[in-house]
Protein backbone atom coordinates (compact mmCIF):
# COMPACT_ATOMS: atom_id res chain seq x y z
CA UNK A 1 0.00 0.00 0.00
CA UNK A 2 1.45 3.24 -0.59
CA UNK A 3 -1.42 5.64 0.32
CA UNK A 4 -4.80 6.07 1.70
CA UNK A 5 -7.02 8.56 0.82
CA UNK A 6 -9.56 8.94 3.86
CA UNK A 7 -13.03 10.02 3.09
CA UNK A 8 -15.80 10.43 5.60
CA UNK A 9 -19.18 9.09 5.49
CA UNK A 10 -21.38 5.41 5.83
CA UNK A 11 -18.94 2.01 4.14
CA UNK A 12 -21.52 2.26 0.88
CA UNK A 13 -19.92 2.03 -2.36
CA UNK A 14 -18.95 0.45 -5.90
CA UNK A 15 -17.01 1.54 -8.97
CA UNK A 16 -14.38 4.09 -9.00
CA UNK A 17 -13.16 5.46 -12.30
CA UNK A 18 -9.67 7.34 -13.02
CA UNK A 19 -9.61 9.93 -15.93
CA UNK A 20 -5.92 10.43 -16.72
CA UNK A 21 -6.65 13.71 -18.31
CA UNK A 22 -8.53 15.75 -15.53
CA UNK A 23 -6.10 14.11 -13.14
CA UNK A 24 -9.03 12.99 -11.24
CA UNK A 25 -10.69 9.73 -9.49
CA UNK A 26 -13.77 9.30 -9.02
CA UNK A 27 -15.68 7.17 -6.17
CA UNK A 28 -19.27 5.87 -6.25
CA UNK A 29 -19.74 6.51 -2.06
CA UNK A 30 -23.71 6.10 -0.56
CA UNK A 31 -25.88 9.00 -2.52
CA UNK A 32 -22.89 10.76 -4.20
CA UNK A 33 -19.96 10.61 -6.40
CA UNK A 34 -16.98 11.88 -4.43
CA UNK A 35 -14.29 13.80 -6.92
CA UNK A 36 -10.68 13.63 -5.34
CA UNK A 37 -7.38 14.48 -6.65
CA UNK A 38 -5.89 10.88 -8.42
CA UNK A 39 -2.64 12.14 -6.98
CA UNK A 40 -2.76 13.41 -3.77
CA UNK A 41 -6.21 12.48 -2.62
CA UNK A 42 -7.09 16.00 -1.82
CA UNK A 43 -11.16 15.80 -2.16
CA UNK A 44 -12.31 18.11 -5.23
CA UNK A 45 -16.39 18.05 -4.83
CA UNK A 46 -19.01 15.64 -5.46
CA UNK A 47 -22.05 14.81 -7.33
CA UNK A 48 -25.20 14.18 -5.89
CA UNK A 49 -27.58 13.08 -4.42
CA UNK A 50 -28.83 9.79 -6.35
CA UNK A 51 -29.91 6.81 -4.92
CA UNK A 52 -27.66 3.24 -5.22
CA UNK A 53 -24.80 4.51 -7.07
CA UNK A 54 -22.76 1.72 -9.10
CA UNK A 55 -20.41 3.30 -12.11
CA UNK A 56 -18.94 6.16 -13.71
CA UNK A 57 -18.23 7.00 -17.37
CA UNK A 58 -16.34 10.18 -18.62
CA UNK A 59 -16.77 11.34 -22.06
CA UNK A 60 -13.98 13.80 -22.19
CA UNK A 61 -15.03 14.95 -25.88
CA UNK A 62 -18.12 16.24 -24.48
CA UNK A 63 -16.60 17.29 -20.63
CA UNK A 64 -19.63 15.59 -19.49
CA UNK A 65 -19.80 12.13 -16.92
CA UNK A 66 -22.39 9.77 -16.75
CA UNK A 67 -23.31 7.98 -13.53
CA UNK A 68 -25.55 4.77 -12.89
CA UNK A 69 -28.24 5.37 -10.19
CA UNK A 70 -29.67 1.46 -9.68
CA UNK A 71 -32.26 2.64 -7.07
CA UNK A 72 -33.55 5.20 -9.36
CA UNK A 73 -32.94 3.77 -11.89
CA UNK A 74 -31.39 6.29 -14.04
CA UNK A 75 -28.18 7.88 -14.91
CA UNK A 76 -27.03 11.11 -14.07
CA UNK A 77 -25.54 13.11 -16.58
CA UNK A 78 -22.91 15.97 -14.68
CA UNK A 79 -20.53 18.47 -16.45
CA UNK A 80 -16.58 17.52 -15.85
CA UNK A 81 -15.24 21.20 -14.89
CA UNK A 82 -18.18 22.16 -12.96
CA UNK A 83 -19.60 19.04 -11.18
CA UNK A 84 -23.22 20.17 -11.71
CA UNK A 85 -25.79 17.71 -12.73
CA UNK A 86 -26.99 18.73 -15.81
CA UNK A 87 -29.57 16.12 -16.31
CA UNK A 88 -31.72 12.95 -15.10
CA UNK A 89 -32.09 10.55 -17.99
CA UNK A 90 -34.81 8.23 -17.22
CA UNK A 91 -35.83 4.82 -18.68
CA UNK A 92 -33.27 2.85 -17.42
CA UNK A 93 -34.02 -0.96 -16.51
CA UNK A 94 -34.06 -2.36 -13.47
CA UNK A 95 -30.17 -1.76 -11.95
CA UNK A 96 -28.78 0.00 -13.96
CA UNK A 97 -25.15 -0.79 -12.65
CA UNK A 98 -21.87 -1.01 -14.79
CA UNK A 99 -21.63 1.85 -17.35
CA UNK A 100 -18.78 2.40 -20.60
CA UNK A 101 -18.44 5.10 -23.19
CA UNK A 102 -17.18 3.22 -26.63
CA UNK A 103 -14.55 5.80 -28.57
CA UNK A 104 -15.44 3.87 -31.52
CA UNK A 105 -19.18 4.86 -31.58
CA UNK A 106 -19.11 8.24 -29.35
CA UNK A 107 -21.94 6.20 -27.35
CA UNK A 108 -22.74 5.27 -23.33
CA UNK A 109 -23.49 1.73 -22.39
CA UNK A 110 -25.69 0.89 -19.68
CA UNK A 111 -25.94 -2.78 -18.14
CA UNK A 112 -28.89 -3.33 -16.76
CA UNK A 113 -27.70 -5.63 -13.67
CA UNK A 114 -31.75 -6.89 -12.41
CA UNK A 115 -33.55 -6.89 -15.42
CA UNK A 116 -31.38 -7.46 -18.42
CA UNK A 117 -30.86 -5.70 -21.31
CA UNK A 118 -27.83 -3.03 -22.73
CA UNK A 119 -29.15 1.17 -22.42
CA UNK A 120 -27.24 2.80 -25.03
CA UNK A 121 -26.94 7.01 -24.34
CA UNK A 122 -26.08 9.17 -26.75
CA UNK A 123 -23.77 11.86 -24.59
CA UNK A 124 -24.01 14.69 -26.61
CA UNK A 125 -27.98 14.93 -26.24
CA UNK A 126 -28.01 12.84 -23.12
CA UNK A 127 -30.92 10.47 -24.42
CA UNK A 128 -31.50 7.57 -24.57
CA UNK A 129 -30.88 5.84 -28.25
CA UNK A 130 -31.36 2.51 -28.45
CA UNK A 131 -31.57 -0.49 -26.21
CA UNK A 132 -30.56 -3.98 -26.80
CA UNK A 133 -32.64 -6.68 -25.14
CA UNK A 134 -30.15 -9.64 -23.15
CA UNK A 135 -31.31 -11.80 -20.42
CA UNK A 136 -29.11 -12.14 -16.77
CA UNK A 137 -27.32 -10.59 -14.48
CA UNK A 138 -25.67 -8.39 -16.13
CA UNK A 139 -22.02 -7.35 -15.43
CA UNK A 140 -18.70 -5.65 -16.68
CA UNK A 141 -18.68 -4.82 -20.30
CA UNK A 142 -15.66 -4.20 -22.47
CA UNK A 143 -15.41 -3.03 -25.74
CA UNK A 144 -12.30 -4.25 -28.50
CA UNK A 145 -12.25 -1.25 -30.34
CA UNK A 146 -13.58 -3.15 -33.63
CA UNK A 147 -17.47 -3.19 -33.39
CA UNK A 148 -17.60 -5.47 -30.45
CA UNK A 149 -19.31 -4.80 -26.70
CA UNK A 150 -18.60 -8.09 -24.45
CA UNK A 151 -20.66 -8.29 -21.24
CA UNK A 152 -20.61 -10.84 -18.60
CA UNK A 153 -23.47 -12.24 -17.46
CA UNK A 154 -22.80 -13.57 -13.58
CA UNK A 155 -25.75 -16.03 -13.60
CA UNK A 156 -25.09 -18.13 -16.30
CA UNK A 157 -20.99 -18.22 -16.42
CA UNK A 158 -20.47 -16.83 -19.81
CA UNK A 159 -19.68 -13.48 -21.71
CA UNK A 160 -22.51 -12.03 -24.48
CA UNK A 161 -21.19 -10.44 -27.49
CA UNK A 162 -22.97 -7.55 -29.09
CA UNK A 163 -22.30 -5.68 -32.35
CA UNK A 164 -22.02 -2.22 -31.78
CA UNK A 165 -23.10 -1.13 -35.21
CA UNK A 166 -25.94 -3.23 -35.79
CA UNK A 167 -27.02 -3.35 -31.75
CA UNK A 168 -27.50 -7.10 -31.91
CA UNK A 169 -26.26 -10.13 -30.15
CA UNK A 170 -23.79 -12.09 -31.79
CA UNK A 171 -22.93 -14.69 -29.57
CA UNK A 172 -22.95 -16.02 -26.34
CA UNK A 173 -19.52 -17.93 -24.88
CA UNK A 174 -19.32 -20.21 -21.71
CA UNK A 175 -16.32 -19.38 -19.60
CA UNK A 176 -16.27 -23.03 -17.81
CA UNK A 177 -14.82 -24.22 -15.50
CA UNK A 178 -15.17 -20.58 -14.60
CA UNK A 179 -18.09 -19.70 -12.35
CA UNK A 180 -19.73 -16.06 -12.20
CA UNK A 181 -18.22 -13.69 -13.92
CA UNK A 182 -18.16 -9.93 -12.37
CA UNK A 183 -15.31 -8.13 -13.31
CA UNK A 184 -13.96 -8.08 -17.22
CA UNK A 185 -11.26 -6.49 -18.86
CA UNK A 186 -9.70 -6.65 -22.59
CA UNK A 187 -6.51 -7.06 -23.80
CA UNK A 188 -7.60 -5.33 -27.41
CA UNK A 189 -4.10 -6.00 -28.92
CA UNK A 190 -3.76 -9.72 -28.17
CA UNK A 191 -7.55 -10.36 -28.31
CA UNK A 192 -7.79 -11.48 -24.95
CA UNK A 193 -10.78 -11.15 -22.31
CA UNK A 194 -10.32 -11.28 -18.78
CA UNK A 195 -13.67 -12.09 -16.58
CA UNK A 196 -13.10 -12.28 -13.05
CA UNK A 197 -15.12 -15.82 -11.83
CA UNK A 198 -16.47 -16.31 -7.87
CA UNK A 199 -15.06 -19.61 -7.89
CA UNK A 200 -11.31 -18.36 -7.56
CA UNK A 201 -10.62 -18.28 -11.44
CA UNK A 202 -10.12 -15.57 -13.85
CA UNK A 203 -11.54 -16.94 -17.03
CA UNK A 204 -8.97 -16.00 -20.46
CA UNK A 205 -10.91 -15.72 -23.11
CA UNK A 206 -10.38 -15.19 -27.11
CA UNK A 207 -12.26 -12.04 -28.35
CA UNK A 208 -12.32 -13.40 -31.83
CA UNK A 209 -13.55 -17.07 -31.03
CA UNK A 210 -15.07 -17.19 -27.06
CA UNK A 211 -12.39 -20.19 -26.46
CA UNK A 212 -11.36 -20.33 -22.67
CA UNK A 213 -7.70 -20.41 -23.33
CA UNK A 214 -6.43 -19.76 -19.56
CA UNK A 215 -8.02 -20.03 -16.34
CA UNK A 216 -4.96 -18.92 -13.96
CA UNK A 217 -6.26 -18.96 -9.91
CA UNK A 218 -7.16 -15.79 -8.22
CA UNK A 219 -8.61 -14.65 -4.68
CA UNK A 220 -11.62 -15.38 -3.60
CA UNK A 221 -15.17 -13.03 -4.44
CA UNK A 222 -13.48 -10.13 -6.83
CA UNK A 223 -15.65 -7.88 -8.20
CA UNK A 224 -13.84 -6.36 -10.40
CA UNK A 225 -10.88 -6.64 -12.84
CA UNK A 226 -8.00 -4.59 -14.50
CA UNK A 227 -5.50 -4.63 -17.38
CA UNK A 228 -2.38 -2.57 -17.63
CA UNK A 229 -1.22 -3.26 -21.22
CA UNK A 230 1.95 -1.23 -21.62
CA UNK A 231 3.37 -3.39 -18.22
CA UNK A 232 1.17 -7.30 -19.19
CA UNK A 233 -0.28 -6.91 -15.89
CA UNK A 234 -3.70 -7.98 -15.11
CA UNK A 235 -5.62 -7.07 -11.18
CA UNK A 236 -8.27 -8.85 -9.78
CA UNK A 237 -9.69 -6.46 -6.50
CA UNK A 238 -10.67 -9.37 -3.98
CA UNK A 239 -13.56 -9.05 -1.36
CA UNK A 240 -11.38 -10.98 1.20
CA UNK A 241 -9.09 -8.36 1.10
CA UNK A 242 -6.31 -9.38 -1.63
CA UNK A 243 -4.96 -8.32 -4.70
CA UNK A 244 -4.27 -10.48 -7.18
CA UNK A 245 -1.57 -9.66 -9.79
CA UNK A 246 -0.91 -11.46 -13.10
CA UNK A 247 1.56 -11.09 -15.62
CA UNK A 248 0.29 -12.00 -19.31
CA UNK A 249 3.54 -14.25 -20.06
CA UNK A 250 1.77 -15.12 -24.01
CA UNK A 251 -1.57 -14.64 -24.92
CA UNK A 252 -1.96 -17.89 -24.43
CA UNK A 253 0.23 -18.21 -20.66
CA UNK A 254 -0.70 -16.41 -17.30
CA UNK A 255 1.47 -16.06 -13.84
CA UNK A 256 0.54 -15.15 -10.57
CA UNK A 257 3.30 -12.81 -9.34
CA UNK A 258 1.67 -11.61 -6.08
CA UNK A 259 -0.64 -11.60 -3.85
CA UNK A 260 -0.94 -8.09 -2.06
CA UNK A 261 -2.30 -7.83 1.50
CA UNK A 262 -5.25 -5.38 1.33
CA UNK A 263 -8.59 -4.84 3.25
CA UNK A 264 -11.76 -6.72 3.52
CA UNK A 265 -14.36 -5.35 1.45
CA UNK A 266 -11.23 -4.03 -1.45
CA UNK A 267 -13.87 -5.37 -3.89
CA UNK A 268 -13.40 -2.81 -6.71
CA UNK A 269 -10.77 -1.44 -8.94
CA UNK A 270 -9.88 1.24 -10.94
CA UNK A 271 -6.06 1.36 -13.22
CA UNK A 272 -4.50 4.87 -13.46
CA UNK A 273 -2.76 3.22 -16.58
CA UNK A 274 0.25 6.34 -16.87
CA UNK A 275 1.54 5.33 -13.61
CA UNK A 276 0.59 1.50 -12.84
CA UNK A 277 -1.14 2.33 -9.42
CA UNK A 278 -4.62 0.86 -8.58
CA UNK A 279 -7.23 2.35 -6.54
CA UNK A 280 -9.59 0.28 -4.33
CA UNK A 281 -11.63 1.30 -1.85
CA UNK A 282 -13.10 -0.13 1.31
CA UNK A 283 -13.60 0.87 4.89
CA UNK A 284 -13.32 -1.03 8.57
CA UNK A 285 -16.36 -3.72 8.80
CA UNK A 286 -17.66 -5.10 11.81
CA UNK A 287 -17.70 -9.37 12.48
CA UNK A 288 -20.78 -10.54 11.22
CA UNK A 289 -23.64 -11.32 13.74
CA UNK A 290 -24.17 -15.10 14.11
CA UNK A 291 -26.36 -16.79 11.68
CA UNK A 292 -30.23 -17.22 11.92
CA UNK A 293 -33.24 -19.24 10.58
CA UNK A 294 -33.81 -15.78 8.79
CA UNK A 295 -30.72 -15.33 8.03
CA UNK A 296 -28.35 -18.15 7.55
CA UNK A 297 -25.57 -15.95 5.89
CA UNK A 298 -25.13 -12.71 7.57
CA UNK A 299 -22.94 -9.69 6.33
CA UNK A 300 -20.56 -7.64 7.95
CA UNK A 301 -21.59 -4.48 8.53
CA UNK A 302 -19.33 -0.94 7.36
CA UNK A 303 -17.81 1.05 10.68
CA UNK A 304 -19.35 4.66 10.05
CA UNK A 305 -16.54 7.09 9.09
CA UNK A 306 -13.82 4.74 8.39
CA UNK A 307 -14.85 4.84 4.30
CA UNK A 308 -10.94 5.31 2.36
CA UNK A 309 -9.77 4.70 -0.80
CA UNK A 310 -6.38 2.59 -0.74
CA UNK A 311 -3.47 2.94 -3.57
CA UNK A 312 -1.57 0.30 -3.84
CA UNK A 313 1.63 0.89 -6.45
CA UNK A 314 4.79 -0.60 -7.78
């Protein structure tokens, strides 16, 4: 660990997004965004309020962001320099939860975690365009810069490919033995995909062909994934409070060259690609109560105030 940026508040959070350009990262935290300084941590502003907060998408052409609300089921629409929200774009499906833009088509994707289905925003207008209809849980999307969007789909193990110019579903690939799926990354150059399983896996899987071609071990419940392409590294942010770290040996060959001590609860990830550090964030959780009729599988509860993002670098 090399930092930790302290932020106050309840232990409620998801996604956090890095844009290299602003010099800024971004945290989903309880009913806001919080806006701190990637490099020092100093806390910039916010955006709020909105109810479940998952992701965050920049679209620096247009100096706008674009955040998923699942509660409300919307995304909010804020200007970069400014941190207002300049709109509420309704019609979302149910959970609306990871969010993309694609340079390729100047568009937003939406997945729709609860109900299905891909919202695609048009982020100069901030409407709604088109919407593809997919069934499952719907998880991290990736795009390989060709005409592709790849999303995984938790519930049923396997990634769903959608054209991006046509807005239709291609395929659908299995990532067995891989279970889950939450986090995914690309490796556009090699054609590689990289979906984060529940079952201790990361599944490696061909862009071009949905082969498996690598299932190298990782730590236990990640939620989400990372890959740093000018160092072959790939991250997988671990709920028990681990980072795994990968180096992409061939396309085809995977190593596990550490295992770095985090925090429980470290479950998500975001890659400041110019200088290889990854940002995770977590807070102090309480042992779980003991298990019930009611509730055979109880969660540990977030210490109030103890909410930080941690940096963890070379």
């Amino acid at each position: 660990m090399t930092a930790r940026y302290p932020i106050a508040g309840d232990v409620r959070y998801d996604y956090l997004r890095v844009d290299p350009g602003m010099r800024r990262l971004y945290v989903s935290h309880g009913t806001q965004v919080e806006v701190l300084d990637a490099d020092t941590g100093a806390r910039l502003g916010a955006v709020g309020p909105m109810k479940g907060i998952h992701g965050i998408a920049i679209v620096p052409s247009q100096r706008r962001g674009f955040i998923t609300a699942g509660s409300d089921r919307t995304v909010v629409m804020f200007d970069v320099d400014t941190l207002r929200v300049l709109k509420v774009i309704p019609g979302l499906g149910m959970k609306p939860d990871a969010i993309e833009y694609d340079p390729l088509t100047g568009m937003v994707y939406v997945a729709n975690g609860a109900s299905g289905g891909i919202t695609v925003i048009d982020p100069g207008t901030g409407e709604i365009s088109a919407s593809v209809p997919i069934a499952g849980k719907l998880e991290g999307l990736a795009f390989d810069g060709r005409g592709r969007l790849f999303v995984n789909t938790e519930d049923r193990s396997m990634i769903q490919v959608i054209d991006t110019r046509t807005l239709k579903p291609v395929a659908s690939w299995p990532i067995a033995p891989v279970e889950g799926g939450t986090g995914l990354a690309i490796d556009a150059a090699h054609h590689r995909l990289f979906s984060a399983g529940g079952n201790g896996m990361l599944a490696v899987v061909d862009s071009d062909t949905g082969a498996v071609v690598a299932n190298p071990e990782i730590g236990a419940d990640p939620d989400g994934d990372a890959f740093d392409a000018s160092r072959g590294l790939i991250f997988t942010s671990n709920m028990v409070g681990t980072l795994t770290v990968l180096h992409e040996d061939s396309p085809d060959a995977y190593s596990v060259l550490q295992t770095v001590p985090t925090e429980f609860g470290a479950r998500t990830i975001a890659l400041d690609a110019g200088t290889g550090r990854v940002f995770l964030a977590t807070g102090k959780f309480k042992e779980p109560p003991a298990p019930t009729a009611d509730n055979p599988r109880p969660r540990r509860q977030g210490v109030p105030g103890t909410f930080e993002v941690l940096v963890v670098g070379r």
